[in-house]
N, C-alpha and C. Protein backbone atom coordinates (compact mmCIF):
# COMPACT_ATOMS: atom_id res chain seq x y z
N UNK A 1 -3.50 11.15 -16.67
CA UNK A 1 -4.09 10.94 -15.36
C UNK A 1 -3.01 10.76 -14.28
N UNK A 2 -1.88 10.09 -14.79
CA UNK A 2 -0.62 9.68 -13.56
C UNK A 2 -0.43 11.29 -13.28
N UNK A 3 -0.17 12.04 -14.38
CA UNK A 3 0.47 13.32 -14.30
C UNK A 3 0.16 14.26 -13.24
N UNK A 4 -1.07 14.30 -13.39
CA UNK A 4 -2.43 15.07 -12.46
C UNK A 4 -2.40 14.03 -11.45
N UNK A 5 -2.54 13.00 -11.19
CA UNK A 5 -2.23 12.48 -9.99
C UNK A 5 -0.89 12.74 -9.00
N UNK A 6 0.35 12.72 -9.81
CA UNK A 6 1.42 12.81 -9.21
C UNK A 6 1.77 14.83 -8.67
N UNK A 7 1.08 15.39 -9.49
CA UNK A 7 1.11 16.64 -9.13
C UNK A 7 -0.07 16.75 -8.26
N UNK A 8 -1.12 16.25 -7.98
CA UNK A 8 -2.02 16.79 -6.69
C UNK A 8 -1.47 15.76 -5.27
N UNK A 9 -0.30 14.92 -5.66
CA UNK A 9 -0.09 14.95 -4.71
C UNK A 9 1.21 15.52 -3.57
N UNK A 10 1.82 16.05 -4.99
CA UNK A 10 2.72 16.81 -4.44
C UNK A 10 2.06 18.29 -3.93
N UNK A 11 0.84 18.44 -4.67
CA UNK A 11 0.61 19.63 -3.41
C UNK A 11 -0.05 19.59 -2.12
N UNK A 12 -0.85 18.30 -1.91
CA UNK A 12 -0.93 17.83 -0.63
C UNK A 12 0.61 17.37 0.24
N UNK A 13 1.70 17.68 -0.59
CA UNK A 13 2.77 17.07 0.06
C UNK A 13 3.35 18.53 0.85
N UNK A 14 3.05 19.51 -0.16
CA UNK A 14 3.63 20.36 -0.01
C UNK A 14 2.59 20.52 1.59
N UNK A 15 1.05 20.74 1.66
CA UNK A 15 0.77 20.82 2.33
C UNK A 15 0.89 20.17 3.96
N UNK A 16 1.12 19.31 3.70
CA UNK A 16 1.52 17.95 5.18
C UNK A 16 2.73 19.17 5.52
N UNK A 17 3.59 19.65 4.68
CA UNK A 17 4.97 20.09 4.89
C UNK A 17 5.01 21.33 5.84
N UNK A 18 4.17 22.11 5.13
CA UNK A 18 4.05 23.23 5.74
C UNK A 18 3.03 23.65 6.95
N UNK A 19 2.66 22.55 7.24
CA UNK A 19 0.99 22.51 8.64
C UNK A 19 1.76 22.04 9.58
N UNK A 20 2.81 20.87 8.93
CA UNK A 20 2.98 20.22 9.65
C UNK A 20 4.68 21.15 10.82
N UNK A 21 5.36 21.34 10.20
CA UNK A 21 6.31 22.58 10.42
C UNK A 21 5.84 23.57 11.34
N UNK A 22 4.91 23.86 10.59
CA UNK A 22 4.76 25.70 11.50
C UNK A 22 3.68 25.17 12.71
N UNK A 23 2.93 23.96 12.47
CA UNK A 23 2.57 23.39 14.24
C UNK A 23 3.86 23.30 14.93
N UNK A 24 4.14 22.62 14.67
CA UNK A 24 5.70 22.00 15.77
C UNK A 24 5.96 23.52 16.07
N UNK A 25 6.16 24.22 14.95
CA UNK A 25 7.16 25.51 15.31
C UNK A 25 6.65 26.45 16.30
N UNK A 26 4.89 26.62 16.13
CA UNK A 26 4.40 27.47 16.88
C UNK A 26 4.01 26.93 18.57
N UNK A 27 4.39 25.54 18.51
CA UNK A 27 4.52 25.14 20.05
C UNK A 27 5.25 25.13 20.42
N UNK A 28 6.67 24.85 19.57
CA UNK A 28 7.71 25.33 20.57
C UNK A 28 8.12 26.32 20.65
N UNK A 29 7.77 27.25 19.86
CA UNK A 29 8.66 29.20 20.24
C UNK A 29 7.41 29.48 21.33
N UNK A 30 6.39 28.79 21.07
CA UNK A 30 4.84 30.11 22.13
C UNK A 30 4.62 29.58 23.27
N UNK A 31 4.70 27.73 23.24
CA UNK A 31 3.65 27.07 24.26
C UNK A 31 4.69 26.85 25.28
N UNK A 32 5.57 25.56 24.59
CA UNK A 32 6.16 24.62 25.54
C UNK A 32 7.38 25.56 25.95
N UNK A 33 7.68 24.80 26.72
CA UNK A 33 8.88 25.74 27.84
C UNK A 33 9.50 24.23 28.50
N UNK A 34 10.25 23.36 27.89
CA UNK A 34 10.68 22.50 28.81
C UNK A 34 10.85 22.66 30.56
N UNK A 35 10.96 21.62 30.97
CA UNK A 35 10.81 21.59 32.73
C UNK A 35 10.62 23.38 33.71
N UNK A 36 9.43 24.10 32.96
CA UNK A 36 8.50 24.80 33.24
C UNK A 36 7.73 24.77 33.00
N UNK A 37 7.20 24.31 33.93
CA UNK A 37 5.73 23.58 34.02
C UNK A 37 4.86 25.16 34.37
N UNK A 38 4.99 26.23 34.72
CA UNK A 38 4.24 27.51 35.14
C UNK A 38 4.64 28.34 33.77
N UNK A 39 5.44 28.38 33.30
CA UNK A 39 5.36 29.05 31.71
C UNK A 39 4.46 28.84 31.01
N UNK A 40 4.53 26.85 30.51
CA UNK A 40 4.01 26.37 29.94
C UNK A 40 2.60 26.71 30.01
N UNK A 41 1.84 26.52 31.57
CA UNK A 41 0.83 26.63 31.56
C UNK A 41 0.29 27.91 31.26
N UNK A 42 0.96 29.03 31.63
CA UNK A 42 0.51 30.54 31.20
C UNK A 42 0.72 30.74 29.98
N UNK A 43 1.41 30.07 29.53
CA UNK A 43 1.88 30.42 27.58
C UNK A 43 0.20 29.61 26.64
N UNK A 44 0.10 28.47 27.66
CA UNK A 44 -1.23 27.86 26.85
C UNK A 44 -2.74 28.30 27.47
N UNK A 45 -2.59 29.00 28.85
CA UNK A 45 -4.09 29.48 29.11
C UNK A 45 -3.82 31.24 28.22
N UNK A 46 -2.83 31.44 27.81
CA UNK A 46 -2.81 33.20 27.51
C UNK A 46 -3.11 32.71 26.15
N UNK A 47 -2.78 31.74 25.03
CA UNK A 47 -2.58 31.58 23.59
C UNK A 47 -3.69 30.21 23.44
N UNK A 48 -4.90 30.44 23.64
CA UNK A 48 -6.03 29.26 23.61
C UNK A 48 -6.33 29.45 22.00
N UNK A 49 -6.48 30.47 21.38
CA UNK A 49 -6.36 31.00 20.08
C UNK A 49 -5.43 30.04 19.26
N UNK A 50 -4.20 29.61 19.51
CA UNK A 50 -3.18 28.98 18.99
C UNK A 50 -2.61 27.55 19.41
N UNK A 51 -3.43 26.89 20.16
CA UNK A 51 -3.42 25.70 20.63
C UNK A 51 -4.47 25.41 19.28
N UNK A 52 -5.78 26.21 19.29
CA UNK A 52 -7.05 25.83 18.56
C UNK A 52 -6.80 25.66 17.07
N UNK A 53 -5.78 27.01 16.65
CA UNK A 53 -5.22 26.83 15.02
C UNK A 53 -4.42 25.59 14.41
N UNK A 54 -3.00 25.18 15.74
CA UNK A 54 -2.58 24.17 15.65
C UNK A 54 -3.30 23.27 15.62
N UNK A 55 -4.54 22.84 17.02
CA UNK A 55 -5.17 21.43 16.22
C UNK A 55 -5.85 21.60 15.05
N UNK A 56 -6.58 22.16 14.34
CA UNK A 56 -6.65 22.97 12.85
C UNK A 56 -5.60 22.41 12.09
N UNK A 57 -4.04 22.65 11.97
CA UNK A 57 -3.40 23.07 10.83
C UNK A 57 -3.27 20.86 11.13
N UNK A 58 -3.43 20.42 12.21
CA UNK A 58 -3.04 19.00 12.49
C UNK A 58 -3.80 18.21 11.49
N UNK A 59 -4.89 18.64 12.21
CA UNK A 59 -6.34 18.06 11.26
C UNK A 59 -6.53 17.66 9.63
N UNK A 60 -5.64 19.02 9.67
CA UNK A 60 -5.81 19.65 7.70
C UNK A 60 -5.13 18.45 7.40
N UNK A 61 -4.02 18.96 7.41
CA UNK A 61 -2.53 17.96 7.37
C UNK A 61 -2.62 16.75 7.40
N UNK A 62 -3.24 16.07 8.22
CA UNK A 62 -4.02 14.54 8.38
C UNK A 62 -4.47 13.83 7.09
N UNK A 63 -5.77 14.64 7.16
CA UNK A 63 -6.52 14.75 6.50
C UNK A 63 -5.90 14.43 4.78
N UNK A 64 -4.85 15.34 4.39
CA UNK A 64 -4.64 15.23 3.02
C UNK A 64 -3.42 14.58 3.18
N UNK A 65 -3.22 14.16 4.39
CA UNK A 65 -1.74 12.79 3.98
C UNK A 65 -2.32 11.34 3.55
N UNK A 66 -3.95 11.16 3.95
CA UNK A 66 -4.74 9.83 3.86
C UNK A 66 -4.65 10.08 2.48
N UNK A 67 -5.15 10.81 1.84
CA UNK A 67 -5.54 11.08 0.07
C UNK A 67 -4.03 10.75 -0.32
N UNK A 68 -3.00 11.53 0.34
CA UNK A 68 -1.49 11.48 -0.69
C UNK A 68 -1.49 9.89 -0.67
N UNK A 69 -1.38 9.55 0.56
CA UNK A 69 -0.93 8.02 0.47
C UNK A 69 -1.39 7.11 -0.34
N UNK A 70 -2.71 7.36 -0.54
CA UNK A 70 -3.40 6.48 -1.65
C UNK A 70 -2.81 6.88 -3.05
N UNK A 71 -2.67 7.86 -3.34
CA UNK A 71 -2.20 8.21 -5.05
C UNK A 71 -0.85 7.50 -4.98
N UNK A 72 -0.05 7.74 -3.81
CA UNK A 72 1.39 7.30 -4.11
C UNK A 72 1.20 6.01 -3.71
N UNK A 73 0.80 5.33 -3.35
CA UNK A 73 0.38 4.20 -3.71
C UNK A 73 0.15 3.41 -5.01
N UNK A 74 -1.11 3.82 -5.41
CA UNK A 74 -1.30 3.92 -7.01
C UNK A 74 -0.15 4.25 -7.75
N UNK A 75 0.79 5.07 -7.63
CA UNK A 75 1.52 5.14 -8.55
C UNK A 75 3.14 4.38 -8.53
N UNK A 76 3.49 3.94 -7.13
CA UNK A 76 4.22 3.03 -7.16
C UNK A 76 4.11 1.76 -7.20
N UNK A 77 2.94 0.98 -7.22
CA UNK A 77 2.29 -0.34 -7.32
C UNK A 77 2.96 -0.73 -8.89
N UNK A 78 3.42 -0.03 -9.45
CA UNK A 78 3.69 -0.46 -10.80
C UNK A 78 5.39 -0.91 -10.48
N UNK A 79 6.16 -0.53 -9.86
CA UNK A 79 7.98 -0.70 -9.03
C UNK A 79 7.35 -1.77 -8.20
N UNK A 80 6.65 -1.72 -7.22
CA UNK A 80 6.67 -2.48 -6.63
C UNK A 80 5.25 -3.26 -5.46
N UNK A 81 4.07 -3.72 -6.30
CA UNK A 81 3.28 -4.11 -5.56
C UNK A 81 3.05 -4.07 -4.04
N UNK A 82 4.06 -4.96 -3.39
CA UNK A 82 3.90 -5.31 -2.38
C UNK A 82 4.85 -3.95 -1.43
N UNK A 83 5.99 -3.76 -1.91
CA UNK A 83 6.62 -2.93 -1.20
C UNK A 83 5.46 -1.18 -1.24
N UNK A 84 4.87 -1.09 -2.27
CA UNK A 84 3.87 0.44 -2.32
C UNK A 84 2.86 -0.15 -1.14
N UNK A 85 1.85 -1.58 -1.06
CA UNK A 85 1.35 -1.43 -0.04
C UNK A 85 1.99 -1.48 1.15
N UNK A 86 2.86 -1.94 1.31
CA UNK A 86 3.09 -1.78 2.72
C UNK A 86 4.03 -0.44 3.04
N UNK A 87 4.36 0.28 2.46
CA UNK A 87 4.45 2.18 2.46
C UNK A 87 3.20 2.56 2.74
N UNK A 88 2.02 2.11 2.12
CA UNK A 88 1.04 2.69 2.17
C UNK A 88 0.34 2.81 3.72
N UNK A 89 0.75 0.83 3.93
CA UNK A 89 0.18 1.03 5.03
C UNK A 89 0.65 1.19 6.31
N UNK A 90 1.95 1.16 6.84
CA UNK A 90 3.20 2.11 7.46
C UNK A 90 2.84 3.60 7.60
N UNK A 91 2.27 4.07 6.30
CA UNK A 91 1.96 4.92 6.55
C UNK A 91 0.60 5.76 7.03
N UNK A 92 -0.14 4.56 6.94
CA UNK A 92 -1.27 4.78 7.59
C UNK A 92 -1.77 4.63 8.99
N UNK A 93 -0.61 3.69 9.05
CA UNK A 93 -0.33 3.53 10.86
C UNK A 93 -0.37 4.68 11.49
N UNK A 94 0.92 4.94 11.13
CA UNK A 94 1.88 6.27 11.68
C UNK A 94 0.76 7.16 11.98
N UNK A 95 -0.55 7.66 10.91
CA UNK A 95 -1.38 9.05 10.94
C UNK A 95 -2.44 8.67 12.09
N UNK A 96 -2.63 7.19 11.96
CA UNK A 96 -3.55 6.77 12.97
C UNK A 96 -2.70 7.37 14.68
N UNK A 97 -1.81 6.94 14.49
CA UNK A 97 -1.30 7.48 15.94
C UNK A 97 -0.92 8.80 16.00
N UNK A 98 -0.74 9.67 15.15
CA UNK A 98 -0.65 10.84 15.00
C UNK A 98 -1.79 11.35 15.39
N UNK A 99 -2.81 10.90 14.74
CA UNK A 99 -4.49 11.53 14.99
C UNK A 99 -4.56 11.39 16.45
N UNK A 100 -4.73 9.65 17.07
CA UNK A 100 -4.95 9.47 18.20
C UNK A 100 -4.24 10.50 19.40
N UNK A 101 -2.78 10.82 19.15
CA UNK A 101 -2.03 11.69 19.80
C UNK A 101 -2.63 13.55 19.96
N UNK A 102 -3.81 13.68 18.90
CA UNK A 102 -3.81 14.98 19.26
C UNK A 102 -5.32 14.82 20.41
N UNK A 103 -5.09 13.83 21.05
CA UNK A 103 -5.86 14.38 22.65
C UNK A 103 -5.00 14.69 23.54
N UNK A 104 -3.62 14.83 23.10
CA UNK A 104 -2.64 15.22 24.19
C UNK A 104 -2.89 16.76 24.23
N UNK A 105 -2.90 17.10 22.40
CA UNK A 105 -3.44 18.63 22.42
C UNK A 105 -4.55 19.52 22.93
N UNK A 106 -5.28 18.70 22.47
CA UNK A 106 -6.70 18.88 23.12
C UNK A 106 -7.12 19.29 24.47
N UNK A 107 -6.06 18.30 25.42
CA UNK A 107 -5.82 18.13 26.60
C UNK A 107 -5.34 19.53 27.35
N UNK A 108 -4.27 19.83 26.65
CA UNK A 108 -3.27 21.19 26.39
C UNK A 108 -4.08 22.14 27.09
N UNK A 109 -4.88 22.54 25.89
CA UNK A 109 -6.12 23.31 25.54
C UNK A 109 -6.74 23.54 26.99
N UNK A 110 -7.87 22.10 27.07
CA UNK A 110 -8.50 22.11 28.13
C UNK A 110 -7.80 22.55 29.65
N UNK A 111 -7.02 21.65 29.84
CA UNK A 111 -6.53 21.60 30.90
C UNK A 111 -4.85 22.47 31.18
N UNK A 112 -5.16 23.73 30.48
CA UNK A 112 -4.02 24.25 30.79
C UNK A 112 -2.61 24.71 32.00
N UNK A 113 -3.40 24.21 33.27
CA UNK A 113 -2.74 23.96 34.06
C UNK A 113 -1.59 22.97 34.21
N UNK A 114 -2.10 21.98 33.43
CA UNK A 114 -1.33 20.33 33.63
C UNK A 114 -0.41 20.53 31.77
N UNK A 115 -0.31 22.08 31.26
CA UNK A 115 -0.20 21.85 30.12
C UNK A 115 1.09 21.35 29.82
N UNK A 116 1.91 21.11 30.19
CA UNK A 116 3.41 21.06 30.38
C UNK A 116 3.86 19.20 30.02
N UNK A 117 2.71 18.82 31.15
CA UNK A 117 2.39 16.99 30.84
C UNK A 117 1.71 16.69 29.95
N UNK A 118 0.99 17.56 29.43
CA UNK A 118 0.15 17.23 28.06
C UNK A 118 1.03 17.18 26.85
N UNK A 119 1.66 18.65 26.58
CA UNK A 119 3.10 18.21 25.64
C UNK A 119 3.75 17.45 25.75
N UNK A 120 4.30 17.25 26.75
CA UNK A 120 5.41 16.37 26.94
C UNK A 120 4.88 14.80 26.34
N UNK A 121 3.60 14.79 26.80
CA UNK A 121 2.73 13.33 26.36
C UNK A 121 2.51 13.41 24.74
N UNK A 122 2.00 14.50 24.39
CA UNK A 122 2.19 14.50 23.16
C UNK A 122 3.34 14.31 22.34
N UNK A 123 4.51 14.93 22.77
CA UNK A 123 5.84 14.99 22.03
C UNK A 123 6.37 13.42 22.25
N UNK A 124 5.77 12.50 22.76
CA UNK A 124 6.07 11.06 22.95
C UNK A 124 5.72 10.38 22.54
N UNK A 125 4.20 10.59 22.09
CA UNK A 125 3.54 9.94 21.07
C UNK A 125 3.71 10.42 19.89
N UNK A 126 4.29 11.67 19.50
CA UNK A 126 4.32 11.90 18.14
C UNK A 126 5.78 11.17 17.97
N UNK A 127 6.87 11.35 18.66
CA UNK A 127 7.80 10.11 18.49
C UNK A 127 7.51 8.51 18.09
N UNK A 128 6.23 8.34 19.21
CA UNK A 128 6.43 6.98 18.36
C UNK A 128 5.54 6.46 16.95
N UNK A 129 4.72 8.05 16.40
CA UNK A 129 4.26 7.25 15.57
C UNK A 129 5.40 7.91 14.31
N UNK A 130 6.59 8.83 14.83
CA UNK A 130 7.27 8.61 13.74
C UNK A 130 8.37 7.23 13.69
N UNK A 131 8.36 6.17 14.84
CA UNK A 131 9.19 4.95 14.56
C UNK A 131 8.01 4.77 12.84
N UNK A 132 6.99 4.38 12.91
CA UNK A 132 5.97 3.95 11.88
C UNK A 132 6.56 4.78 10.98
N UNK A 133 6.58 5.93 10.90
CA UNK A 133 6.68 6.93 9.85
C UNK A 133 8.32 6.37 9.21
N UNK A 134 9.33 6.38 10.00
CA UNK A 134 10.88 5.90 9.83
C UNK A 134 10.31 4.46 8.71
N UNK A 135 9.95 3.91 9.26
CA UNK A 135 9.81 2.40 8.25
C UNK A 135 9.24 2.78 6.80
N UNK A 136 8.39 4.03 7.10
CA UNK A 136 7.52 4.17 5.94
C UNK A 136 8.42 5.00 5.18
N UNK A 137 9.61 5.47 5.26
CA UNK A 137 10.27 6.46 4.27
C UNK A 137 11.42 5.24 3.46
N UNK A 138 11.44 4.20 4.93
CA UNK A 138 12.74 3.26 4.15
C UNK A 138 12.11 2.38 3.23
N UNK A 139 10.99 2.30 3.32
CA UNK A 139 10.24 1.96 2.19
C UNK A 139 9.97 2.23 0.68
N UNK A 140 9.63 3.89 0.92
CA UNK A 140 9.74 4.71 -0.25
C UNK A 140 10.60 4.96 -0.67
N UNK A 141 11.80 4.96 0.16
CA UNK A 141 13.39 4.92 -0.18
C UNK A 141 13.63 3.55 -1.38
N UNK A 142 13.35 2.66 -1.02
CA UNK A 142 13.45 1.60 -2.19
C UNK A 142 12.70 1.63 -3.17
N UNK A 143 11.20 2.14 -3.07
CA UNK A 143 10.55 2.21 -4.45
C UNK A 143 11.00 3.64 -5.35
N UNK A 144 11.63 4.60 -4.94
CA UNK A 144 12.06 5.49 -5.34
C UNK A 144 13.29 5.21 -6.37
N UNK A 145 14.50 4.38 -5.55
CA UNK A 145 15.85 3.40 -5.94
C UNK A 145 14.97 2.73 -7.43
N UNK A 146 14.35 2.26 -7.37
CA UNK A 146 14.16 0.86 -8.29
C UNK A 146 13.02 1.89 -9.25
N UNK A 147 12.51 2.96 -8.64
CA UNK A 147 12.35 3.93 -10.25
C UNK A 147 12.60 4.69 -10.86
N UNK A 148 14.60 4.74 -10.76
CA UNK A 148 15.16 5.46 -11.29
C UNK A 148 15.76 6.80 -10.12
N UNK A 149 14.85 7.52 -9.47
CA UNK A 149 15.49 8.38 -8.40
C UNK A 149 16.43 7.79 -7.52
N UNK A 150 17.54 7.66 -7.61
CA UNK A 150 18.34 6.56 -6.50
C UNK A 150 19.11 7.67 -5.39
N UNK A 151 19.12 8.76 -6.16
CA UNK A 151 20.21 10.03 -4.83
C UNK A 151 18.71 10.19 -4.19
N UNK A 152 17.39 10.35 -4.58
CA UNK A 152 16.50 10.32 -3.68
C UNK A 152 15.90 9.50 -2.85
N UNK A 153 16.02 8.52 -3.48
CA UNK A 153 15.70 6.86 -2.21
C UNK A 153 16.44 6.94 -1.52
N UNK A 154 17.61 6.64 -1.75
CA UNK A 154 19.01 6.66 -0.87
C UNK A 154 18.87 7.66 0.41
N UNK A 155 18.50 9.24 0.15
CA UNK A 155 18.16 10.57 1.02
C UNK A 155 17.04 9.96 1.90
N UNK A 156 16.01 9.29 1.24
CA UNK A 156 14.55 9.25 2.34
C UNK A 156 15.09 8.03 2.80
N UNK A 157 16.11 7.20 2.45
CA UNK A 157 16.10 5.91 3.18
C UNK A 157 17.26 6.36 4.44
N UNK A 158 17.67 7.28 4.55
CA UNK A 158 18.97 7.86 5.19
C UNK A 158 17.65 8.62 6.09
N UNK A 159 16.85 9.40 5.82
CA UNK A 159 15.85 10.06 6.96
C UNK A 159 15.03 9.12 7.39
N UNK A 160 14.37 8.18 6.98
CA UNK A 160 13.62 6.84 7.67
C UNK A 160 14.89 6.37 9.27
N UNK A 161 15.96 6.17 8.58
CA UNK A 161 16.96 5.84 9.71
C UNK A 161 16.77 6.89 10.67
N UNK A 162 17.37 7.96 10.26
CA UNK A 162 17.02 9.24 11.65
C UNK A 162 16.14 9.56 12.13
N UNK A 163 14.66 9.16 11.72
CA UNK A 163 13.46 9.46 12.43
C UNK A 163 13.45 8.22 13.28
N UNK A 164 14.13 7.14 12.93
CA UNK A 164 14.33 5.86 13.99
C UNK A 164 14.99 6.31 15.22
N UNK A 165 16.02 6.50 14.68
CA UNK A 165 16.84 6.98 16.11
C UNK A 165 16.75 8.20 16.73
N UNK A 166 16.37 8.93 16.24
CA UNK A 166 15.43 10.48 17.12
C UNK A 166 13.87 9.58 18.30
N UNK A 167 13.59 8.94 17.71
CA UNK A 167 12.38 8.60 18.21
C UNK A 167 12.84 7.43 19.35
N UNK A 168 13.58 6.77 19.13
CA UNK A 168 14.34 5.95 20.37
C UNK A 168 14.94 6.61 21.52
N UNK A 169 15.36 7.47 20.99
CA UNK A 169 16.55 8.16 22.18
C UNK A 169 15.26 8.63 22.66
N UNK A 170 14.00 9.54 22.35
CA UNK A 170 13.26 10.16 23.28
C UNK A 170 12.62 9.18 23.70
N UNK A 171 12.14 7.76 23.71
CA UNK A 171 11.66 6.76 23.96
C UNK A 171 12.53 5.92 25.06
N UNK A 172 13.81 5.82 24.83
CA UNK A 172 15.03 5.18 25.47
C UNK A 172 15.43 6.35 26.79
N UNK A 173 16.14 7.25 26.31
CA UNK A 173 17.08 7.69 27.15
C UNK A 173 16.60 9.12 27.96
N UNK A 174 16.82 8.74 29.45
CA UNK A 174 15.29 9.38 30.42
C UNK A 174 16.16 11.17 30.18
N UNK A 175 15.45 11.90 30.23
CA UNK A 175 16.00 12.99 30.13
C UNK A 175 16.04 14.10 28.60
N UNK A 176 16.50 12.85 27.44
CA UNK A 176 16.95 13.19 26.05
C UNK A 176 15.87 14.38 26.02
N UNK A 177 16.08 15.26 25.78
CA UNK A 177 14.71 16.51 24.84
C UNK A 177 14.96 17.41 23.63
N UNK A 178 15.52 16.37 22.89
CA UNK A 178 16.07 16.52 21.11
C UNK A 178 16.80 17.30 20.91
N UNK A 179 18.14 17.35 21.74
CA UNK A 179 19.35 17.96 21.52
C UNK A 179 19.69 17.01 19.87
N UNK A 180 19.89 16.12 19.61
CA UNK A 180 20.19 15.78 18.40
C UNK A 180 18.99 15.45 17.10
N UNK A 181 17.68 15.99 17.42
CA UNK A 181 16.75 16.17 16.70
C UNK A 181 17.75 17.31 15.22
N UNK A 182 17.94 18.24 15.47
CA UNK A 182 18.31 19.28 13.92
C UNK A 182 19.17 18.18 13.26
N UNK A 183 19.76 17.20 13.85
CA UNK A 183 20.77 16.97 13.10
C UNK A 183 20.43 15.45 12.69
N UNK A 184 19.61 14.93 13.22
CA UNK A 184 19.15 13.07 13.05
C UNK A 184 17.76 13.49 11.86
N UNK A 185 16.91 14.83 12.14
CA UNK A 185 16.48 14.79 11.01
C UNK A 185 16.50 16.04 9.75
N UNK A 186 17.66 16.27 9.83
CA UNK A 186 17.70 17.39 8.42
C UNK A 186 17.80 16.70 7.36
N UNK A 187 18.22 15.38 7.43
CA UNK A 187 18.40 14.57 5.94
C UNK A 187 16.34 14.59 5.38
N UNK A 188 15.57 14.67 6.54
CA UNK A 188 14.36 14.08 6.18
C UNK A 188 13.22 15.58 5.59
N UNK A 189 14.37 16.47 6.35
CA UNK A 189 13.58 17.96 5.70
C UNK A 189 13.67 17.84 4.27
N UNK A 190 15.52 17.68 3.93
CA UNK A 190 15.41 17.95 2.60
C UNK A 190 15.04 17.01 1.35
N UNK A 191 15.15 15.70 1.93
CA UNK A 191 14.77 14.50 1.17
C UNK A 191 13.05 14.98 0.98
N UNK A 192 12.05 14.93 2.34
CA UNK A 192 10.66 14.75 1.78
C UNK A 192 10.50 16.24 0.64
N UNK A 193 11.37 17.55 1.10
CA UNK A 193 10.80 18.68 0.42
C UNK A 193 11.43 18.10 -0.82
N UNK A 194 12.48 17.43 -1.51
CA UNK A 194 12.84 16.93 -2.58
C UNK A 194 12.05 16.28 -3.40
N UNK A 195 11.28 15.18 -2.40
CA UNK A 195 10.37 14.56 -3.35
C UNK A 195 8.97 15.15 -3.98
N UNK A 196 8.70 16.15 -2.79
CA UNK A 196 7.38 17.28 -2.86
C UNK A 196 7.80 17.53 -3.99
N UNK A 197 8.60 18.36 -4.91
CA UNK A 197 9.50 18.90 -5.55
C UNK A 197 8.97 17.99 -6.96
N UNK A 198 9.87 16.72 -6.83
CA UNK A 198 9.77 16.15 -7.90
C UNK A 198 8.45 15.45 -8.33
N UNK A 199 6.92 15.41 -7.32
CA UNK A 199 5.70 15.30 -7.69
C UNK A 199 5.20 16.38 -7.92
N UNK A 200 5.13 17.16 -7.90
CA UNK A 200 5.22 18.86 -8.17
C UNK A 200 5.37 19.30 -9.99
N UNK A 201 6.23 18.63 -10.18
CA UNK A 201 7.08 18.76 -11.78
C UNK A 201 7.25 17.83 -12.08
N UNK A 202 6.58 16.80 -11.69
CA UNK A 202 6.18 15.47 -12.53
C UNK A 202 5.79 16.00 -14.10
N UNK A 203 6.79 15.00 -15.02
CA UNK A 203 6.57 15.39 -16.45
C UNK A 203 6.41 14.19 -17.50
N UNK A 204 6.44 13.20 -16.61
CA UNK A 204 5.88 11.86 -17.39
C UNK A 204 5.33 10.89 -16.20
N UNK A 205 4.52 9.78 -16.72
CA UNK A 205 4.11 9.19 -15.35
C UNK A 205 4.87 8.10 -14.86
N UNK A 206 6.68 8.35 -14.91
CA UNK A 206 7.47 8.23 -14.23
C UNK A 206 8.29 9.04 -13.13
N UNK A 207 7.53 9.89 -13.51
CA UNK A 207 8.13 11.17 -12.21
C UNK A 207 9.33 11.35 -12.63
């Protein structure tokens, strides 16, 4: 049962991974246009089609990170009681404001004129519910350490840090528009696709 647990949730992991990616990706190559505010808006009244898929691929993605969190939950409660719930629930924060954040999209959508302030509002709130998300990896970073994966705790506890400080500087410093985003979070690309990986090919119900 761990087995089949730890593998359906690596393919909901896989899934968060890949919804979650090719949203970001398809708003920023199609929609957003930093401080063009008349691009922006013609890129989102011409592509209403792809505002609509993105909130779609958001939704999905949501949706099966509530289910992951609970299994990985369940399955680290055995390392560490207290430290799995409060991953769990760090991480349940984080989706709550993630969810709440897609009326910025929505907004997008509707009000494509103003679409430029709608991203921008969105890309601020999805910052801060990755501060939540940052706590929730340095979390899993230790229950990972203490069950044996330690180059992988160590990796997600090293991307928990950079989703901290990516999310400050756009929070902090007036202007920032993630010139040091590729590089504060590539530790967290390859750490979460690592762990996808190793729930994936889970081969005992120690992972």
């Amino acid at each position: 049962m761990k087995l089949f647990s730890a593998r359906t949730a690596g393919l909901l992991y896989l899934i968060v991974l890949a919804f979650g990616l090719a949203s970001e990706a398809a708003l920023r190559t199609r929609i957003f246009v930093p401080d063009d505010a008349a691009a922006t808006a013609a890129n989102a009244a011409e592509a209403q089609w792809l505002l609509r898929a993105v909130l779609a691929a958001n939704l999905t993605y949501l949706a099966g990170e509530v289910v992951m969190t609970a299994i990985l939950y369940l399955l680290f409660r055995r390392v560490s009681e207290p430290v799995s719930l409060l991953a769990a629930a760090l991480r349940l924060v984080s989706l709550a404001v993630f969810t709440a954040n897609l009326s910025n999209l929505l907004a997008a959508r509707t009000d494509p004129t103003n679409a430029l302030r709608h991203l921008e509002a969105h890309q601020h709130g999805y910052a801060a519910g990755l501060v939540i998300f940052g706590l929730n990896c340095l979390a899993m970073g230790h229950l990972l350490r203490h069950s044996g994966r330690t180059a992988l705790g160590v990796l997600l506890g090293v991307a928990g840090v950079g989703y901290l400080v990516n999310s400050y500087l756009f929070t902090l410093v007036p202007g920032y528009g993630g010139e040091a985003t590729p590089v504060l979070l590539a530790p967290a690309l390859i750490a979460e696709t690592w762990f996808c990986v190793v729930l994936l090919r889970a081969r005992s119900p120690r992972l």
